[in-house]
Protein backbone atom coordinates (compact mmCIF):
# COMPACT_ATOMS: atom_id res chain seq x y z
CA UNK A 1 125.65 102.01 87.53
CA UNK A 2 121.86 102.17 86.77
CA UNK A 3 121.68 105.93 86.95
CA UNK A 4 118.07 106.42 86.54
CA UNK A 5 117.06 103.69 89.07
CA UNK A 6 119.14 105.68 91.80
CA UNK A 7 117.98 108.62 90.85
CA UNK A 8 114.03 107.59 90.70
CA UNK A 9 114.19 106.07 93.97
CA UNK A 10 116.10 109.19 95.16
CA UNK A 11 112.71 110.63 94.04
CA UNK A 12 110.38 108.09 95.69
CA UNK A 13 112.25 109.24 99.13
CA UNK A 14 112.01 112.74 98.40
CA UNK A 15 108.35 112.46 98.40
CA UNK A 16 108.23 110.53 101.18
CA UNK A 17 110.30 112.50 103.04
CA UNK A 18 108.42 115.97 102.26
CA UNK A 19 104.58 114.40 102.92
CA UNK A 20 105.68 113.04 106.07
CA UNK A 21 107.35 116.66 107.21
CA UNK A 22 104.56 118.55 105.56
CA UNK A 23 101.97 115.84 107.58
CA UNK A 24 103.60 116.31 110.36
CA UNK A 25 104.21 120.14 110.74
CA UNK A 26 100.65 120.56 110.06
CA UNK A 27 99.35 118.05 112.64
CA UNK A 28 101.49 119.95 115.30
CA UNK A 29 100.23 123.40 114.09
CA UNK A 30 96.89 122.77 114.29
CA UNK A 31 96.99 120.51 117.85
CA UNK A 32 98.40 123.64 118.84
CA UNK A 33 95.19 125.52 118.20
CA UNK A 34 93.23 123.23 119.81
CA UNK A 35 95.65 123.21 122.89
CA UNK A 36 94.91 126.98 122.73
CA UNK A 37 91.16 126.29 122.81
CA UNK A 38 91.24 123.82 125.50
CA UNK A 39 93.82 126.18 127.88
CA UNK A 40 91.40 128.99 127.37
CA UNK A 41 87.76 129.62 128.26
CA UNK A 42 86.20 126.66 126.23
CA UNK A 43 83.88 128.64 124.53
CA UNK A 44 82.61 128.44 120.97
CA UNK A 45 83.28 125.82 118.62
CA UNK A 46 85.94 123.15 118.84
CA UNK A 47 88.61 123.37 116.14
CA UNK A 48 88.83 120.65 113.82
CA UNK A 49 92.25 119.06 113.47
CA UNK A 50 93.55 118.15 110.10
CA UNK A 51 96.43 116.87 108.70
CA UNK A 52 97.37 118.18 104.63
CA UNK A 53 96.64 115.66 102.12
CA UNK A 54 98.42 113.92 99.84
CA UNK A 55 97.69 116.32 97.03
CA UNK A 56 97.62 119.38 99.07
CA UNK A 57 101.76 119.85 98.27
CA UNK A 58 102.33 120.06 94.30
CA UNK A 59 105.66 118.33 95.01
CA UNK A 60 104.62 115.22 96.49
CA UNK A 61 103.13 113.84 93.67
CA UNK A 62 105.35 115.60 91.03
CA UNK A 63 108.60 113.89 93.22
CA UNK A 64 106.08 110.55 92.76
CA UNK A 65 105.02 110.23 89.55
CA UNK A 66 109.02 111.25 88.03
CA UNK A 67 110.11 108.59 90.06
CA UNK A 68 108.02 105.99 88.84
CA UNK A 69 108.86 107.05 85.41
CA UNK A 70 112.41 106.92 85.70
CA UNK A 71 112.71 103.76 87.47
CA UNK A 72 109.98 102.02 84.87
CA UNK A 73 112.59 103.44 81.87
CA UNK A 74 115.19 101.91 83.60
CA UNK A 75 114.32 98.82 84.11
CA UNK A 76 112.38 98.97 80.53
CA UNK A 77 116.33 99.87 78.96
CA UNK A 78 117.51 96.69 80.11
């Protein structure tokens, strides 16, 4: 069993998983202002909507990087 190539790409999905929730989430929460705006009077300045970046969530590229490691040591053990 290659334990730390399971476990790094258990880490490469983790990230995935948690930017495209955290991109997601945010996306709706802010469309939601704007749906506000555009139900309302229509005065003042549009919102802008924007979706976090990649860096904006300490675990994304934490999750990343240690999975990268682990599967690099892994195959660099055989």
């Amino acid at each position: 069993m290659n334990f730390f190539r399971v476990i790094g790409i258990v880490f490469f999905v983790m990230s995935g998983l948690i930017y495209t929730l955290e991109r997601g989430f945010s996306l709706i929460s802010t469309s939601i202002v704007k749906a506000g705006f555009y139900s309302g009077t229509k005065t003042g300045e549009v919102p802008i909507v924007e979706a976090s970046g990649f860096s904006t969530n300490f675990f994304v590229p934490l999750f990343l990087v240690i999975g990268v490691v682990l599967v690099i040591y892994d195959f660099k053990k055989k």
